[in-house]
N, C-alpha and C. Protein backbone atom coordinates (compact mmCIF):
# COMPACT_ATOMS: atom_id res chain seq x y z
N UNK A 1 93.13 139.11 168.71
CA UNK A 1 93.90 138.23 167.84
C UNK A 1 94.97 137.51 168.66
N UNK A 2 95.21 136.12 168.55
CA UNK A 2 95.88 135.50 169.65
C UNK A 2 97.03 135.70 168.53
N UNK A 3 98.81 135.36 169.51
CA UNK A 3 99.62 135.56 169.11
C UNK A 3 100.48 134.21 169.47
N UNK A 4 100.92 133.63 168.41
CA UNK A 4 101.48 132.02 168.70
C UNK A 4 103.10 132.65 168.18
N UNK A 5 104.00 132.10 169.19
CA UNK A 5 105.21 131.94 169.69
C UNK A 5 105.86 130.49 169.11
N UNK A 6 106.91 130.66 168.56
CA UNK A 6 108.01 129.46 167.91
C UNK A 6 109.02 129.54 168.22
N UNK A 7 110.09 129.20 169.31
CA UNK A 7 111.08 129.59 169.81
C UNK A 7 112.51 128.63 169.24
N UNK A 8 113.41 128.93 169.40
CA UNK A 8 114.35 128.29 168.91
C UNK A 8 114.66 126.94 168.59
N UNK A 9 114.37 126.58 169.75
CA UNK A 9 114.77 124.96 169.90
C UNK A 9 113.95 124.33 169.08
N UNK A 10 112.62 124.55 168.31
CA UNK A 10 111.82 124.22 167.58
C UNK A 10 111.73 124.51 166.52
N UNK A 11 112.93 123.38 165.84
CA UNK A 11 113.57 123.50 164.44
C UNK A 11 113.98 122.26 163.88
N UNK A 12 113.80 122.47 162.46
CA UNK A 12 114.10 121.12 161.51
C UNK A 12 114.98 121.55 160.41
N UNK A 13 115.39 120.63 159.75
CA UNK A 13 116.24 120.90 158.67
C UNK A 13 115.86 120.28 157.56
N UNK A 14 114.53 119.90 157.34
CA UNK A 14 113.76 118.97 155.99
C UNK A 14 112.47 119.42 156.19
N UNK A 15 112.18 119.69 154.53
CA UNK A 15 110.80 119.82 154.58
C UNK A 15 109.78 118.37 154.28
N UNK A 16 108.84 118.45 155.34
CA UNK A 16 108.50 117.25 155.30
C UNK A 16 106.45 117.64 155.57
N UNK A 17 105.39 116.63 155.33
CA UNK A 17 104.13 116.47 154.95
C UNK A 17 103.61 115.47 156.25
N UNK A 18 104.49 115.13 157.01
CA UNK A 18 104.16 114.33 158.26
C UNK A 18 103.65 115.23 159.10
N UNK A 19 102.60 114.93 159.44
CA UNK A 19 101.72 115.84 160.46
C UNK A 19 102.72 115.66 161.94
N UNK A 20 102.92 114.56 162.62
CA UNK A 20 103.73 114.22 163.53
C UNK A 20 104.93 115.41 163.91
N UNK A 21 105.23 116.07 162.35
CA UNK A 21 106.47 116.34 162.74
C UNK A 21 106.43 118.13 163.43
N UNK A 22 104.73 118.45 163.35
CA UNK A 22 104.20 119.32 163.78
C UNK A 22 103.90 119.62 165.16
N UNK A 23 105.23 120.31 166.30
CA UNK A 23 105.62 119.84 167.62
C UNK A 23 104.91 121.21 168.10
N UNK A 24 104.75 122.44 167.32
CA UNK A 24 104.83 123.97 167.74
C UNK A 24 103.31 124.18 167.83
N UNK A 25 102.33 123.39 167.44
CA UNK A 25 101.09 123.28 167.77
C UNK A 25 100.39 124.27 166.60
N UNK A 26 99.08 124.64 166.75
CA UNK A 26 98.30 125.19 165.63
C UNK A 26 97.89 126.28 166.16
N UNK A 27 97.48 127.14 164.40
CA UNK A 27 96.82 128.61 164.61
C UNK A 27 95.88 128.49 163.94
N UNK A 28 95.34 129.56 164.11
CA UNK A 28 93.78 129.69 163.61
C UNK A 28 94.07 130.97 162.61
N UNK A 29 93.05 131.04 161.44
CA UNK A 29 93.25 131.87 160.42
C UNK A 29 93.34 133.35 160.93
N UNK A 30 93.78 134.53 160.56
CA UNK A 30 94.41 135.62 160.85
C UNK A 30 95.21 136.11 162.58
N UNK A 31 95.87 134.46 162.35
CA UNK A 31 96.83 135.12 163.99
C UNK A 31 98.14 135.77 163.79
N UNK A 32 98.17 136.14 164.48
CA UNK A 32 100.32 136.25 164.55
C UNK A 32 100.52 134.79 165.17
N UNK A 33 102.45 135.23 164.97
CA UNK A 33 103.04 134.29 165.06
C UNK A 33 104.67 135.05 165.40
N UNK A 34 105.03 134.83 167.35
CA UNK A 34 106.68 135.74 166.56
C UNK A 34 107.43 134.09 166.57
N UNK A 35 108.39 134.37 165.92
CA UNK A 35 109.78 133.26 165.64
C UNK A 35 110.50 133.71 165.83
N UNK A 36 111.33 133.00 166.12
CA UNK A 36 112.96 132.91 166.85
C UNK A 36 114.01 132.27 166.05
N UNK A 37 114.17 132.68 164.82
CA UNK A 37 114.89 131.40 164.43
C UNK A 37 116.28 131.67 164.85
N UNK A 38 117.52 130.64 165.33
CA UNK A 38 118.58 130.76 165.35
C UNK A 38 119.20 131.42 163.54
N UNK A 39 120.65 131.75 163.55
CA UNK A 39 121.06 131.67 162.53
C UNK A 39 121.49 130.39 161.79
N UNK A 40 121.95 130.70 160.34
CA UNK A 40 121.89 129.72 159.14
C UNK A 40 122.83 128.77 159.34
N UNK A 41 123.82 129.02 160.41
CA UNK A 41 124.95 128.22 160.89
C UNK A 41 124.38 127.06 161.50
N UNK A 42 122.78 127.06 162.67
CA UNK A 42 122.45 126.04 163.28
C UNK A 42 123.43 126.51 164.82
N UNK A 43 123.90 127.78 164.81
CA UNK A 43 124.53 127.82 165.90
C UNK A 43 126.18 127.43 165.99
N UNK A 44 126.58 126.88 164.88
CA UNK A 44 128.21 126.57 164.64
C UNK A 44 128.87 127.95 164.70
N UNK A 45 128.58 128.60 163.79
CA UNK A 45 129.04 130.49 164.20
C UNK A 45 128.55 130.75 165.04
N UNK A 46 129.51 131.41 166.13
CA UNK A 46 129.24 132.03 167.13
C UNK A 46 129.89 133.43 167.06
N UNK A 47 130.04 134.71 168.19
CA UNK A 47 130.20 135.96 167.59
C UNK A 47 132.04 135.53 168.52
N UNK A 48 132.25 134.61 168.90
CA UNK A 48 134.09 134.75 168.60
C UNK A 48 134.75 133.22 168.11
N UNK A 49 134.05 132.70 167.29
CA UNK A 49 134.45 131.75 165.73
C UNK A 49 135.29 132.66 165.03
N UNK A 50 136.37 131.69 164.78
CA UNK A 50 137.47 132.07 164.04
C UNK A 50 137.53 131.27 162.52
N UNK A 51 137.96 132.38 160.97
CA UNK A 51 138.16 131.39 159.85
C UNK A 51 138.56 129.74 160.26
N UNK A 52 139.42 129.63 160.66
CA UNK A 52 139.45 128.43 160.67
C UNK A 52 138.64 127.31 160.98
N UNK A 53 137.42 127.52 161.89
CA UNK A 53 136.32 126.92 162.08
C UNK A 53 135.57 126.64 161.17
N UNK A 54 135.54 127.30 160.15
CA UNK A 54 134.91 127.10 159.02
C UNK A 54 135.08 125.67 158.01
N UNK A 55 136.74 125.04 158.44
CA UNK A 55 136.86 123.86 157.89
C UNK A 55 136.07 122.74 158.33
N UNK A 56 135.46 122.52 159.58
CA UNK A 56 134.74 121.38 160.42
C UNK A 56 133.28 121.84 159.85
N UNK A 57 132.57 123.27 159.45
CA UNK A 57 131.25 123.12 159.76
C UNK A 57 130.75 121.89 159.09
N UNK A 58 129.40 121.38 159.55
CA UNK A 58 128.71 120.56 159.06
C UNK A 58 127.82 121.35 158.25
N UNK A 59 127.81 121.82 156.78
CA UNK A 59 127.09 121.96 156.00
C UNK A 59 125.36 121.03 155.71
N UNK A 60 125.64 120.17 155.94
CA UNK A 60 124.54 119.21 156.28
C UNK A 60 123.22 119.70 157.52
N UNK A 61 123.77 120.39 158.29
CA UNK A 61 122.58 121.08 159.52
C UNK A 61 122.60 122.41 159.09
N UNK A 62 123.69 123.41 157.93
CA UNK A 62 122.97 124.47 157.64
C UNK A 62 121.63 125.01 157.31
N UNK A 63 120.74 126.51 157.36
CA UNK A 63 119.92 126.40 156.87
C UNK A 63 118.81 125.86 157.26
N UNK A 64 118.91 125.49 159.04
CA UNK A 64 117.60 124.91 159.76
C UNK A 64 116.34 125.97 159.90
N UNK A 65 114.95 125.63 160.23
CA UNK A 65 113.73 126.47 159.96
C UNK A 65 113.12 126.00 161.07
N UNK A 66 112.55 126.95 162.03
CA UNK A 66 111.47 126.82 162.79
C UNK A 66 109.99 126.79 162.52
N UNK A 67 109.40 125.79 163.07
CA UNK A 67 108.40 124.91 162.90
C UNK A 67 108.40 123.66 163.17
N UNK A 68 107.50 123.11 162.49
CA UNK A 68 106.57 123.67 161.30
C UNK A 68 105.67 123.72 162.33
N UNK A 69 104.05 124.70 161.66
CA UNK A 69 102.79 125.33 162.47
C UNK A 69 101.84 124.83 161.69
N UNK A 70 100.86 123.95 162.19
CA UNK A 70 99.57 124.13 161.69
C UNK A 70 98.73 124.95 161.34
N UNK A 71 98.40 125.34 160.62
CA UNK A 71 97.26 126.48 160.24
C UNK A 71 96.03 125.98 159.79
N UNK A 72 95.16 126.13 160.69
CA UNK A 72 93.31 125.56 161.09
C UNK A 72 92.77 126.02 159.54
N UNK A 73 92.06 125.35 158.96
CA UNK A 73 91.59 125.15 158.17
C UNK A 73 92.16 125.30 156.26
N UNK A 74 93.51 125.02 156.45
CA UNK A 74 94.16 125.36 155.50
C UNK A 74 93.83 123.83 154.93
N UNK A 75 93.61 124.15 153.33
CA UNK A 75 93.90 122.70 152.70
C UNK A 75 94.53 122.51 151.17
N UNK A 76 94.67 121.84 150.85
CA UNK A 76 95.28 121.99 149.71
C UNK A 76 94.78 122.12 148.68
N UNK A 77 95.29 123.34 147.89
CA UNK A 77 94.58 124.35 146.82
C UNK A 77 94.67 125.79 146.96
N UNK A 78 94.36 126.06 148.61
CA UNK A 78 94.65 126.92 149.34
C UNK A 78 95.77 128.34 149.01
N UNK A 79 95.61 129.17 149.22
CA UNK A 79 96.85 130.09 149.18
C UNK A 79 97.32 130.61 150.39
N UNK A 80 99.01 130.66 151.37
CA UNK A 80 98.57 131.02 152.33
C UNK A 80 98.89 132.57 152.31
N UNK A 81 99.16 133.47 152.87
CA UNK A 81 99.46 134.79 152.93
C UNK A 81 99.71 135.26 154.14
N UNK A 82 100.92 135.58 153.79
CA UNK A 82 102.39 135.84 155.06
C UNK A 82 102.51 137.23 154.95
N UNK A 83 102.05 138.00 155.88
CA UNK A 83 102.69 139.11 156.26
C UNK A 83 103.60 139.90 157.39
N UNK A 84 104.47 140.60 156.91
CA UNK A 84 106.02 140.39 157.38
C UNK A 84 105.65 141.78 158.22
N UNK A 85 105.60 141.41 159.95
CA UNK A 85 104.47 142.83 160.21
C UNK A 85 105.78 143.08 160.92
N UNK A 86 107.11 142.35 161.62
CA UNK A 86 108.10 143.38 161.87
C UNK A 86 109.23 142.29 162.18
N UNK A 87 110.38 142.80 161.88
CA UNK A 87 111.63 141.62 161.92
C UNK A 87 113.32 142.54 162.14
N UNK A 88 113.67 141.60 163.51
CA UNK A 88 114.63 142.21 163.99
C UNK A 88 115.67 141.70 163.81
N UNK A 89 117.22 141.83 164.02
CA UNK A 89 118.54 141.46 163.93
C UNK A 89 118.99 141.24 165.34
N UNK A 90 119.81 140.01 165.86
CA UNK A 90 120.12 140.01 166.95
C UNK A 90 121.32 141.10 167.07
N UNK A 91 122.19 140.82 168.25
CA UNK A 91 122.90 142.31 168.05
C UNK A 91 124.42 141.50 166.93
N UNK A 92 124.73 140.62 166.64
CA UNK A 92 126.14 140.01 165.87
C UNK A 92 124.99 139.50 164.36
N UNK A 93 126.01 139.59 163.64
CA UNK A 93 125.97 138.60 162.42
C UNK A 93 127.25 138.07 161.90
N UNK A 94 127.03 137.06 161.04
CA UNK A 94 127.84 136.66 160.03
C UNK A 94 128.50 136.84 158.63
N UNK A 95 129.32 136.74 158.26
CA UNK A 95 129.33 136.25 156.47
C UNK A 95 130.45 135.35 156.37
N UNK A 96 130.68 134.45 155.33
CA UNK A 96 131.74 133.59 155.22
C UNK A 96 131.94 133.09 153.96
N UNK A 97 133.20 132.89 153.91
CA UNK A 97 133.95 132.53 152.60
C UNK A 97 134.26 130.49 153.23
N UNK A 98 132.88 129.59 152.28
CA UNK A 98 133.05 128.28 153.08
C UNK A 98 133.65 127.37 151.89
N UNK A 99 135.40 126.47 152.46
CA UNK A 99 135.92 126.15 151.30
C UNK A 99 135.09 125.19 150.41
N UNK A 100 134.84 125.53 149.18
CA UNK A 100 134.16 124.56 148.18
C UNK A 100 132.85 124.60 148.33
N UNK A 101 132.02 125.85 148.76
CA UNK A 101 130.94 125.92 148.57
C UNK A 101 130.52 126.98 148.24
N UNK A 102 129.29 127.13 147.06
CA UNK A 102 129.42 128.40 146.25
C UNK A 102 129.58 128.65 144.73
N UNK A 103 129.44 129.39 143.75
CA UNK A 103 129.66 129.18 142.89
C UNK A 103 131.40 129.84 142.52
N UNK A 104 131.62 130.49 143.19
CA UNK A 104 133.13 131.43 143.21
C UNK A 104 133.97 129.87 144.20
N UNK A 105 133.98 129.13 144.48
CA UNK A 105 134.60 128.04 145.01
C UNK A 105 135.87 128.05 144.42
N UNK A 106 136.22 128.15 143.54
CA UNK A 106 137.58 127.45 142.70
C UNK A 106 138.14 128.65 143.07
N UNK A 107 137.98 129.81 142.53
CA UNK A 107 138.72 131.40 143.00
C UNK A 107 138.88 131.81 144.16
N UNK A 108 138.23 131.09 145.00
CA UNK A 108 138.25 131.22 146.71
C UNK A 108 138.24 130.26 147.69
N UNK A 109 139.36 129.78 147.31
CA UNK A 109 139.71 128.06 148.16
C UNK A 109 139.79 128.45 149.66
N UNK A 110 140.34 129.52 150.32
CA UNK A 110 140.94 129.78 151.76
C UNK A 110 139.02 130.37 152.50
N UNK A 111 138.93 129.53 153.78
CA UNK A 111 138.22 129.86 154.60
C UNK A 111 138.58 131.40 154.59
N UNK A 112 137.01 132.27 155.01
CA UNK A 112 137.13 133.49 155.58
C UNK A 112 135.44 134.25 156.25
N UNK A 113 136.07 134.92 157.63
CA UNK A 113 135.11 134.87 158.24
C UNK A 113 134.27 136.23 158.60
N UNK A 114 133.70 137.00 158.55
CA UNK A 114 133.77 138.20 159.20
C UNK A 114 132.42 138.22 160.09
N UNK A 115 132.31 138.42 161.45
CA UNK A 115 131.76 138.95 162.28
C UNK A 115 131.04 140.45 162.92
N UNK A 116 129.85 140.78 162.16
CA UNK A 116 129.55 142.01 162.26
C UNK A 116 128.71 142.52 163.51
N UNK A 117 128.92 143.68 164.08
CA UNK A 117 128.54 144.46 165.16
C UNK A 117 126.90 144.92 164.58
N UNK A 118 125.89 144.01 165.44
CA UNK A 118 124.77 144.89 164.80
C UNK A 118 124.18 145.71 165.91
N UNK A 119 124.67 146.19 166.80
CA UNK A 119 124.11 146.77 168.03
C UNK A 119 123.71 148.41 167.58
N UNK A 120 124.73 148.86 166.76
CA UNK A 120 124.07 150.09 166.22
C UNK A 120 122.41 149.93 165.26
N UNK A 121 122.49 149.49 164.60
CA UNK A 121 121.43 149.06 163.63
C UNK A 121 120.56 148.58 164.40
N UNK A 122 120.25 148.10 165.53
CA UNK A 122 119.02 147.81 166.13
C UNK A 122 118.78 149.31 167.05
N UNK A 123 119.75 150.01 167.29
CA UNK A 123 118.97 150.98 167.74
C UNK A 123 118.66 152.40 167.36
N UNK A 124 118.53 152.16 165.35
CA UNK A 124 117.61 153.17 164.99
C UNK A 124 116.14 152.68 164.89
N UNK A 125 115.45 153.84 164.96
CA UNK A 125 114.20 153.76 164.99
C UNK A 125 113.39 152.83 164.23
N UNK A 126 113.91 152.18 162.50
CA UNK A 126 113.78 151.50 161.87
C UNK A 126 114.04 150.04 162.31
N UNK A 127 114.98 150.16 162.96
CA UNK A 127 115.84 148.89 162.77
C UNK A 127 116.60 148.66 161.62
N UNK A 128 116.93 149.47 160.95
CA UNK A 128 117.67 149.48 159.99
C UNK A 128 118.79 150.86 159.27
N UNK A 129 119.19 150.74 160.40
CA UNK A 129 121.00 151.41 160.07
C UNK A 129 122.15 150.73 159.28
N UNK A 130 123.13 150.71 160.27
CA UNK A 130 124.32 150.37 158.78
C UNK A 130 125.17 149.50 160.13
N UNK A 131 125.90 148.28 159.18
CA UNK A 131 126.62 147.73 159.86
C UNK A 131 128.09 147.73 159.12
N UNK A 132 128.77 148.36 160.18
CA UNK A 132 130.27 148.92 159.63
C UNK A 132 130.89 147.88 159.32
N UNK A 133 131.74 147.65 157.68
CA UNK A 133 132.59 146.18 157.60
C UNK A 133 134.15 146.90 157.93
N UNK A 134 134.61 148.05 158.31
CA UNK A 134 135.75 148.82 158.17
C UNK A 134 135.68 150.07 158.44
N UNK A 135 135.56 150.89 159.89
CA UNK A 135 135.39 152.05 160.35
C UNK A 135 136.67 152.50 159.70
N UNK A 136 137.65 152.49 159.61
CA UNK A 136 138.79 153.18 159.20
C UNK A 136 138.69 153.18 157.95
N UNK A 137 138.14 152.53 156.93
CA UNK A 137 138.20 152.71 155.20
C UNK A 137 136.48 153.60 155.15
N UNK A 138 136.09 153.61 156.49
CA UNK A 138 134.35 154.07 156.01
C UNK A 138 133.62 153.28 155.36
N UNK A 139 133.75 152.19 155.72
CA UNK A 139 132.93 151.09 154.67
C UNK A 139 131.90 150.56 155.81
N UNK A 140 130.20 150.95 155.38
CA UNK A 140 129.26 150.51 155.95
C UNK A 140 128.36 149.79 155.21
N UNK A 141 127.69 148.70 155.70
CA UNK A 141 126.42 148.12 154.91
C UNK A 141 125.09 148.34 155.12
N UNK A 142 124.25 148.78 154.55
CA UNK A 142 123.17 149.03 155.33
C UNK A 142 122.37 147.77 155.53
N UNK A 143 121.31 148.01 156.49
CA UNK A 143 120.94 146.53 157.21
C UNK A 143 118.96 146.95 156.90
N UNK A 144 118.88 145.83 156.59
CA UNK A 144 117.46 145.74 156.12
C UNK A 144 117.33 144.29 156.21
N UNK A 145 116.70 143.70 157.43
CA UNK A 145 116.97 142.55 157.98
C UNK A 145 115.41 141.32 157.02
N UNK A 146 115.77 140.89 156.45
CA UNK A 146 114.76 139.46 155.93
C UNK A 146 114.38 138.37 156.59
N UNK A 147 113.71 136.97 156.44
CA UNK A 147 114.32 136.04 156.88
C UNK A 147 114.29 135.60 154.95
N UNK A 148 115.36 134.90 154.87
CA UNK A 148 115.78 134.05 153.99
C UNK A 148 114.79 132.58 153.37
N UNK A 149 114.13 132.12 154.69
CA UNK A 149 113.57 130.92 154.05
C UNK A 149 112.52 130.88 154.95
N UNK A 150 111.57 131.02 153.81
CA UNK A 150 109.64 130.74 154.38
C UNK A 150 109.13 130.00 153.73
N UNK A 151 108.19 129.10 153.95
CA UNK A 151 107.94 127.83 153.42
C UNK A 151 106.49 127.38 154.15
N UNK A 152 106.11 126.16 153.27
CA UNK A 152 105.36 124.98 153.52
C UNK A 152 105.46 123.68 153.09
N UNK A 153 105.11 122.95 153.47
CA UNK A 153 105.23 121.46 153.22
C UNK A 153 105.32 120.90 152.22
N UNK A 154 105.91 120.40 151.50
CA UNK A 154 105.31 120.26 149.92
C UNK A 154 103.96 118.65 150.12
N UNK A 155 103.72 118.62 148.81
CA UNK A 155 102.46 117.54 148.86
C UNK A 155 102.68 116.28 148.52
N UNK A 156 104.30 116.10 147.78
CA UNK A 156 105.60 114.75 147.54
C UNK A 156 105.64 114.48 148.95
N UNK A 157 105.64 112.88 149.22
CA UNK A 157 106.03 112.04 150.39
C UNK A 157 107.81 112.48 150.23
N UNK A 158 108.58 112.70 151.83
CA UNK A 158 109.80 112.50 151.58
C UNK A 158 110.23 113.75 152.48
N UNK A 159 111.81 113.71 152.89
CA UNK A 159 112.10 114.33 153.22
C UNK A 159 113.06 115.20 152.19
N UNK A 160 112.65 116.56 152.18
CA UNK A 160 113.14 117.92 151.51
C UNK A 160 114.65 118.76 152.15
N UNK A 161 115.22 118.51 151.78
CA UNK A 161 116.11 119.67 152.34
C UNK A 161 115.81 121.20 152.53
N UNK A 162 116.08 121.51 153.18
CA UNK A 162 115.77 123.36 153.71
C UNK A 162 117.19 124.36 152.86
N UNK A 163 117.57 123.76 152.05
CA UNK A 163 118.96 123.96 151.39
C UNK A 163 118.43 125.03 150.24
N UNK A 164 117.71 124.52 149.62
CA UNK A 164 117.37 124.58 147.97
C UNK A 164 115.80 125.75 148.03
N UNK A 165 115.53 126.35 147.30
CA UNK A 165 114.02 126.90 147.37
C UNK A 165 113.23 125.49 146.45
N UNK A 166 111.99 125.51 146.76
CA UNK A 166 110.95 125.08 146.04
C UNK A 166 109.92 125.96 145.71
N UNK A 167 108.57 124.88 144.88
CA UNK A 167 107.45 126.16 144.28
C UNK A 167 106.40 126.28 145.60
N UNK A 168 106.91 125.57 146.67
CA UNK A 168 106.33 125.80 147.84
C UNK A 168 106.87 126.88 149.02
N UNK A 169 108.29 127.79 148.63
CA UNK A 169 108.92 128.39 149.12
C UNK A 169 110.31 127.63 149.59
N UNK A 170 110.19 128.12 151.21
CA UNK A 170 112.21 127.10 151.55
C UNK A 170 112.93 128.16 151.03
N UNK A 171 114.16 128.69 150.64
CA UNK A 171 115.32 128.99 150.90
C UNK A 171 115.41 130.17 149.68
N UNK A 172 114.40 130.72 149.30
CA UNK A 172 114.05 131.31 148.69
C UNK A 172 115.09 132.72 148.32
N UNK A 173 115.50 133.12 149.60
CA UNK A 173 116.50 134.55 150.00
C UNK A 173 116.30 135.93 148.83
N UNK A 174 115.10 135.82 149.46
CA UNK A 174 114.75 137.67 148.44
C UNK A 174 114.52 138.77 149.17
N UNK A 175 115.34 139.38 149.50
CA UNK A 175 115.57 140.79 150.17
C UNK A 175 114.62 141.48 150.12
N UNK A 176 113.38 141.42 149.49
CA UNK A 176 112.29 142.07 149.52
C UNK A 176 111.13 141.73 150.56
N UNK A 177 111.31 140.56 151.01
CA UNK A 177 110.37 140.17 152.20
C UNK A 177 111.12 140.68 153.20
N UNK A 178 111.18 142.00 153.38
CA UNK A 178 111.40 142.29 154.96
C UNK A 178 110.55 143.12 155.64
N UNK A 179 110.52 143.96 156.17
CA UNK A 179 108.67 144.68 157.17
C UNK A 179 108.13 144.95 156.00
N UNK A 180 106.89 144.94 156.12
CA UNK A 180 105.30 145.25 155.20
C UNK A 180 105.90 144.56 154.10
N UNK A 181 106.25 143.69 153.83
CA UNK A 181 106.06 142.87 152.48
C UNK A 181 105.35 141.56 153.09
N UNK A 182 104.67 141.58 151.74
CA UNK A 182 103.56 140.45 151.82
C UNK A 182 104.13 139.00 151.05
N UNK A 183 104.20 137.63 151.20
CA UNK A 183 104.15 136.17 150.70
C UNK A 183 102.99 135.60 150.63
N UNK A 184 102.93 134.93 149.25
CA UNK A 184 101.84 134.10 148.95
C UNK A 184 102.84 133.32 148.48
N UNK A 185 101.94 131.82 149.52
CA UNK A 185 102.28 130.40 149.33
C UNK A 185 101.92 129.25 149.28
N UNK A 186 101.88 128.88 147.73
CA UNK A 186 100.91 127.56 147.77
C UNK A 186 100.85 126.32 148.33
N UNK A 187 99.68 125.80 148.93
CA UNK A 187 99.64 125.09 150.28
C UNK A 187 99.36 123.73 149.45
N UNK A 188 99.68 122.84 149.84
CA UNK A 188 99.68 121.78 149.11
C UNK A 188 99.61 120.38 150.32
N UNK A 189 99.28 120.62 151.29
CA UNK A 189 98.69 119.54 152.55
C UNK A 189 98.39 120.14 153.72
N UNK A 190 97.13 119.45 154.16
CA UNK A 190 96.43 120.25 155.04
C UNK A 190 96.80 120.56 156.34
N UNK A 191 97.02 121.77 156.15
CA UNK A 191 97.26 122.49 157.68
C UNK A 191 98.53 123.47 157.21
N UNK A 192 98.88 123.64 156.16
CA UNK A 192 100.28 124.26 155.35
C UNK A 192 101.43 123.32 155.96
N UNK A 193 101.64 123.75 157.60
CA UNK A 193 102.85 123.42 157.83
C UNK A 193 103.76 124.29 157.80
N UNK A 194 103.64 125.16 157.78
CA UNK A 194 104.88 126.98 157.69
C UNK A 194 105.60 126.62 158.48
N UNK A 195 106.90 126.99 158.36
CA UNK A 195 108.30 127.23 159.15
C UNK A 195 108.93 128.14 158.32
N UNK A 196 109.91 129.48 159.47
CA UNK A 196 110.55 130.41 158.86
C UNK A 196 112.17 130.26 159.47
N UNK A 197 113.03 130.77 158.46
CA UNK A 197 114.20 131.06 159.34
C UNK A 197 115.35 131.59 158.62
N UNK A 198 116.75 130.94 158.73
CA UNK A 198 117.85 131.92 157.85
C UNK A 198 117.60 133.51 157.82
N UNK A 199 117.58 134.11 159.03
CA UNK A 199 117.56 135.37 159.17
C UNK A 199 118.73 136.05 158.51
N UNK A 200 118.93 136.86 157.35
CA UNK A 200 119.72 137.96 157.25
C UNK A 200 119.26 139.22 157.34
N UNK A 201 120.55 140.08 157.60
CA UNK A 201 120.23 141.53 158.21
C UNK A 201 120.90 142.14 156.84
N UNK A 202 121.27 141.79 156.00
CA UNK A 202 121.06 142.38 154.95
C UNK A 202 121.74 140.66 153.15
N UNK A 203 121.35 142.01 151.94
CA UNK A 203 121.96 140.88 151.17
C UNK A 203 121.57 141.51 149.72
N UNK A 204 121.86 141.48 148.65
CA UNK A 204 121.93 142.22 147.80
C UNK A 204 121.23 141.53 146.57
N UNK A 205 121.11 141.47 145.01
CA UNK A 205 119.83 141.39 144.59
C UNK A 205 120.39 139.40 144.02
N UNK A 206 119.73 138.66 145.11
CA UNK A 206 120.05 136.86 145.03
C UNK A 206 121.17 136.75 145.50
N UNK A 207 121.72 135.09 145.72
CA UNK A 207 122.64 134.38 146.08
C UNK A 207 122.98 133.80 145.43
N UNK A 208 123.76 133.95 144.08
CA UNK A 208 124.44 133.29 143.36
C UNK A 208 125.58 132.73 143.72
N UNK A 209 126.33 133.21 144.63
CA UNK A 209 127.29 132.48 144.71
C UNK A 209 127.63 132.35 146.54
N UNK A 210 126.22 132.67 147.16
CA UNK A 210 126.12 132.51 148.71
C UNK A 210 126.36 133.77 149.34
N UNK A 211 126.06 134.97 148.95
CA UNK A 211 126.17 136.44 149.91
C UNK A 211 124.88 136.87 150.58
N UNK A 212 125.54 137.42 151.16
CA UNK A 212 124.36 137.85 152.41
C UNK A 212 125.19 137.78 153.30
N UNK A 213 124.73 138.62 154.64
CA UNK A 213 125.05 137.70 156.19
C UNK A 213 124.14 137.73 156.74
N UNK A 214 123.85 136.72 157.43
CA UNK A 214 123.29 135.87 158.59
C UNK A 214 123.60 136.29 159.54
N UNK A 215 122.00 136.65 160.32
CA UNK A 215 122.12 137.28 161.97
C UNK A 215 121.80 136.27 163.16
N UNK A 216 122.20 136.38 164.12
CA UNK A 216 122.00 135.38 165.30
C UNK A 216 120.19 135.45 165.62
């Protein structure tokens, strides 16, 4: 079984049906695939970003996805089926309080940032230990790492934002796709077009008002 590679730099921020925009080349039906995606920042968080950085981000490049991949004989009608055979946390993550974005916005006007240590959590056997928010209060999170947004192309001409979920996937963030969980996704132009990314290392049940954190 050949194994196709998507590395960082090979990323978009719209979902789009242009074959062109398909740079990461094609697979053939039952390959792997590892990805790299950067985090949801696009790289603006870094692991010594301070709250205050948070006033400049460009919200506009949040939420970028690596890809998109051809997949050989996919066409539309198709179902594709994603299985999540193993997914790691770099060693830092994120979370952030971003002013005016969110549904808690009005109650939480002041930037805020926290920077988490995931170096323990990658080295249990799982990959999934606990990432401390407060060794002195004993406050740990446990880490059960996802990616946030899996997708395909939709079959509308146009460019899509990677912001929003669709019935084609995108930004989906369900804590349940993380190792051995399976995705089915309806393919709607030929070749799918898959891109994955928005890695979190953990996040609790949806994003109503933007929780989770985001791993490098």
């Amino acid at each position: 079984m050949s194994i196709h590679s998507v590395k960082r730099s090979q990323c978009h921020l719209a979902w789009d049906n242009r074959y062109e925009l398909s740079k990461t080349g094609r697979m053939s039906k039952h390959s792997k695939s590892d990805q790299y995606p950067t985090n949801a920042s696009n790289g603006q968080v870094t692991p010594t970003s301070a709250a205050a950085s948070l006033s400049t981000l460009d919200i506009a490049t949040l939420d970028q996805v690596n890809g998109p991949v051809y997949l050989e004989g996919a066409i539309p009608g198709d179902t594709l089926m994603v299985e999540v055979l193993d997914i790691k946390t770099a060693e830092w993550g994120w979370t952030a309080i971003l002013p005016g974005f969110g549904l808690l916005a009005d109650e939480f006007p002041e930037p805020a940032l926290k920077v988490w240590d995931l170096r323990d959590a990658r080295k249990s056997d799982s990959g999934q230990g606990f990432a401390w928010f407060d060794k002195d209060k004993g406050i740990k999170i446990p880490v059960r790492p996802f990616a946030g947004e899996m997708g395909v192309a939709p079959g509308e001409k146009g460019k899509f934002s990677t912001i929003p979920p669709y019935k084609t996937g995108g930004n989906i963030d369900t804590k349940h796709l993380s190792k051995g969980a399976t995705l089915f996704l309806p393919i709607e132009v030929e070749g799918a077009l898959f891109s994955i990314g928005d890695g979190h290392a953990a996040q609790g049940d949806g994003g109503k008002h933007i929780p989770g954190f985001f791993k490098d």
